[in-house]
Protein backbone atom coordinates (compact mmCIF):
# COMPACT_ATOMS: atom_id res chain seq x y z
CA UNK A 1 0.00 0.00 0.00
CA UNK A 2 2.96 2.05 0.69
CA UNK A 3 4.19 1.95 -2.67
CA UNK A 4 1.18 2.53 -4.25
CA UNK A 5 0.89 5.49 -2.16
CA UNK A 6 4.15 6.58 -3.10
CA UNK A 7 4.19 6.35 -6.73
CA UNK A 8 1.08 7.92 -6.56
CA UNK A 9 2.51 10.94 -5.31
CA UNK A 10 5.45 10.48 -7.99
CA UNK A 11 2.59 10.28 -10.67
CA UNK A 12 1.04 13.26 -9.95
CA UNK A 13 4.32 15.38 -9.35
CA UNK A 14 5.08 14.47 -12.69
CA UNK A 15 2.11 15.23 -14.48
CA UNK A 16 1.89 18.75 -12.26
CA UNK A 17 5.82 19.91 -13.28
CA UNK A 18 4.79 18.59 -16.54
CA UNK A 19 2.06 20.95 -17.06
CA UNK A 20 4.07 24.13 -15.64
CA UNK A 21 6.70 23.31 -18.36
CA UNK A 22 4.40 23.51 -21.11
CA UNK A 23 3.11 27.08 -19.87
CA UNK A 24 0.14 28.80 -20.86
CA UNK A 25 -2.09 27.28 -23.60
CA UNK A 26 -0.82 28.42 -27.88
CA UNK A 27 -2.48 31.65 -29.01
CA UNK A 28 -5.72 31.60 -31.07
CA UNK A 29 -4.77 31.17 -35.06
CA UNK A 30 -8.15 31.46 -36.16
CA UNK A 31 -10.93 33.58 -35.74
CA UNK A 32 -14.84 33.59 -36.63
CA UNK A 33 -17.86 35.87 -36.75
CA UNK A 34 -21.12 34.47 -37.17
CA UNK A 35 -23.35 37.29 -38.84
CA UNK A 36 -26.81 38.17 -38.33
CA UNK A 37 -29.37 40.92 -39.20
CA UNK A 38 -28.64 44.19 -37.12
CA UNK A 39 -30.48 47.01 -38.59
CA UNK A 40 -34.53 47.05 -38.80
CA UNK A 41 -34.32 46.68 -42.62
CA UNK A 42 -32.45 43.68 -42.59
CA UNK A 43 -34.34 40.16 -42.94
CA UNK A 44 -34.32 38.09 -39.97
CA UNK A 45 -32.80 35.40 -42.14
CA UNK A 46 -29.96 37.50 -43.41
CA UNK A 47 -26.79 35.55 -42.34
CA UNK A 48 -22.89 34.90 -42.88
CA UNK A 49 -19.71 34.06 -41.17
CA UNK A 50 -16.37 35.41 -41.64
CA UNK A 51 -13.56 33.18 -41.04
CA UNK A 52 -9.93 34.44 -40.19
CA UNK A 53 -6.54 32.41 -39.96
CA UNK A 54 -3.39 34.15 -38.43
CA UNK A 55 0.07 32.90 -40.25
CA UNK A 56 3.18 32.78 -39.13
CA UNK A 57 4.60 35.55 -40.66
CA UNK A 58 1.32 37.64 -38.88
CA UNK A 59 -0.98 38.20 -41.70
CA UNK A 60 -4.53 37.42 -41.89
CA UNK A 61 -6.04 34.98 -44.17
CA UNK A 62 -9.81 35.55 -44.43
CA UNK A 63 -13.43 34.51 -46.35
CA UNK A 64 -16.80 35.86 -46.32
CA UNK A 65 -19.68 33.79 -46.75
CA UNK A 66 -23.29 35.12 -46.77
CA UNK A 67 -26.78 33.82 -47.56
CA UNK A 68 -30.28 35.57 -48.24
CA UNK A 69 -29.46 39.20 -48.36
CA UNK A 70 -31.58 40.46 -50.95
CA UNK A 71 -29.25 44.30 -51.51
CA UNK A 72 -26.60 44.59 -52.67
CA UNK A 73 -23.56 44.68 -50.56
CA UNK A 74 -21.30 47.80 -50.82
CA UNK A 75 -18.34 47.80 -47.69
CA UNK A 76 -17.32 44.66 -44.90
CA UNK A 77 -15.46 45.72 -42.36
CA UNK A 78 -13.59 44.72 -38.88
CA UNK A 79 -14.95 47.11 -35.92
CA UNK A 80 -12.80 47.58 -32.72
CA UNK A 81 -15.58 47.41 -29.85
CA UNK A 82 -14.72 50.08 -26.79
CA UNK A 83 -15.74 48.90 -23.24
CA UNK A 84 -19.02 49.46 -22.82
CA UNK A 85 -19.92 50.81 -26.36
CA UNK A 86 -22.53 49.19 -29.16
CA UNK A 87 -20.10 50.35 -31.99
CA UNK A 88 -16.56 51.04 -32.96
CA UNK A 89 -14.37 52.43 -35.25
CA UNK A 90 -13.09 50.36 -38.25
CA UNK A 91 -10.04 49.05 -38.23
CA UNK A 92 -9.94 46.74 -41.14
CA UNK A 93 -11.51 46.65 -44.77
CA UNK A 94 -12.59 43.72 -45.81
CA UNK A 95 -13.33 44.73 -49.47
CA UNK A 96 -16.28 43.53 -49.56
CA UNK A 97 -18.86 43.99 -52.35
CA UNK A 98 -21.29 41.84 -53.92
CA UNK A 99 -24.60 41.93 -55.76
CA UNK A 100 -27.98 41.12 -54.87
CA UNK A 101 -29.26 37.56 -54.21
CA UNK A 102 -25.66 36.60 -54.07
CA UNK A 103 -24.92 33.78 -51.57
CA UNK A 104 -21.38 32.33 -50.97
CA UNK A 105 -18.22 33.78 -50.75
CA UNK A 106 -18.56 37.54 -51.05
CA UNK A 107 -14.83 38.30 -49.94
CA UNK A 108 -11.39 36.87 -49.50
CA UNK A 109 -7.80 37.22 -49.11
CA UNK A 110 -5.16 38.05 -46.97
CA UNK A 111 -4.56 41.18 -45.03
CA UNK A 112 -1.06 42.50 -42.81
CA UNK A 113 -2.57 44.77 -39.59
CA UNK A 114 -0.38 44.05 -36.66
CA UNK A 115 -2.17 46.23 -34.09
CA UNK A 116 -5.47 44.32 -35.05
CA UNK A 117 -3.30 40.99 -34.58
CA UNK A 118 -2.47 42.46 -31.03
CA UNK A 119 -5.73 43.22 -30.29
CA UNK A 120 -6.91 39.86 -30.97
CA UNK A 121 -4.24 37.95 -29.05
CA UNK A 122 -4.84 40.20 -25.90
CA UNK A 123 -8.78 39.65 -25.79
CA UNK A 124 -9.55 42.76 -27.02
CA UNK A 125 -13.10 42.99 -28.76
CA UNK A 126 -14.09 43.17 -32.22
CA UNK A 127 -17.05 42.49 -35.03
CA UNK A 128 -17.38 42.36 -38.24
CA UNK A 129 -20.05 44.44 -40.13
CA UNK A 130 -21.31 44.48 -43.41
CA UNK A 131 -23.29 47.19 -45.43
CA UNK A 132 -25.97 47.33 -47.94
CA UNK A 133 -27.18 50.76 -48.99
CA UNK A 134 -30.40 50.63 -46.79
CA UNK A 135 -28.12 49.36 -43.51
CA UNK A 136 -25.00 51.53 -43.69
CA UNK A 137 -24.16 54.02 -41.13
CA UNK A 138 -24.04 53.19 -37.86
CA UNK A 139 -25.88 49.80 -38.78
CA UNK A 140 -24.65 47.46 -40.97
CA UNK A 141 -26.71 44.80 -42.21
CA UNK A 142 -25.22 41.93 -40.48
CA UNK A 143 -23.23 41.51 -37.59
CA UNK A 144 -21.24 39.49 -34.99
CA UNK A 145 -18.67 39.10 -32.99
CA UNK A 146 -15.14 38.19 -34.09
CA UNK A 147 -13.95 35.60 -31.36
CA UNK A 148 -11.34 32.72 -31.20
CA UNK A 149 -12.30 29.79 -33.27
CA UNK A 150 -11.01 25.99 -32.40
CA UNK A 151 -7.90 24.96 -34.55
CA UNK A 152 -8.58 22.24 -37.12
């Protein structure tokens, strides 16, 4: 019983020195935003996502996916969010522009903003936004909130 006891105690020492030399958990690579309606004119079953990836070298890979919005749209963009605010300023274009009825990909490519890339990594918050004519300024037409996204 003794040595069970004792190896026990080896066991978990192990496992708990183990764990302080790995160190915190690896920083978020990608990043999502699932999009919904915000402003009154917008359908309750407009929708998207934006994905984001963060390389090695710190850019930003990224798509735009959308389905059911009806306008055209004319601007995508990434919003910093201020404590305690509804809205932000932009702080990335996401060239976005597409034509009515179009579902799918609306926007992609690859983008270099390292204060952005800080902001992310230190839990700052963001959204993503995008505009039709009739939900432009300070709405967009859909929105959500740009957040860490599982590896994978």
């Amino acid at each position: 019983m003794r040595k069970l006891c004792g190896l026990s105690i080896v066991l978990v020492s192990v496992l708990a020195l183990s764990g302080l030399a790995l160190g915190s958990p690896p920083e978020p690579k990608n990043f999502a935003a699932v999009l919904s309606g915000e402003c009154p004119q917008a359908d309750a079953d407009w929708r998207g996502v934006a994905v984001f990836h963060l390389n090695a070298d710190g850019s930003i890979d990224y798509k735009v996916v959308v389905n059911n919005i009806d306008e055209p749209l004319i601007a995508g963009h990434i919003h910093f969010l201020p404590p305690g605010e509804p809205r932000g300023p932009v702080v990335q274009d996401l060239a976005t522009v597409a034509p009515a009825e179009h579902h799918g990909v609306v926007a992609e490519g690859t983008f270099t903003n390292p204060m952005l890339v800080a902001g992310l990594l230190a839990g700052d918050e963001y959204y993503v936004n995008l505009h039709t004519e009739t939900c432009f300024l300070p709405l967009g037409a859909v929105r959500g909130p740009l957040t860490a996204a599982p590896s994978g």
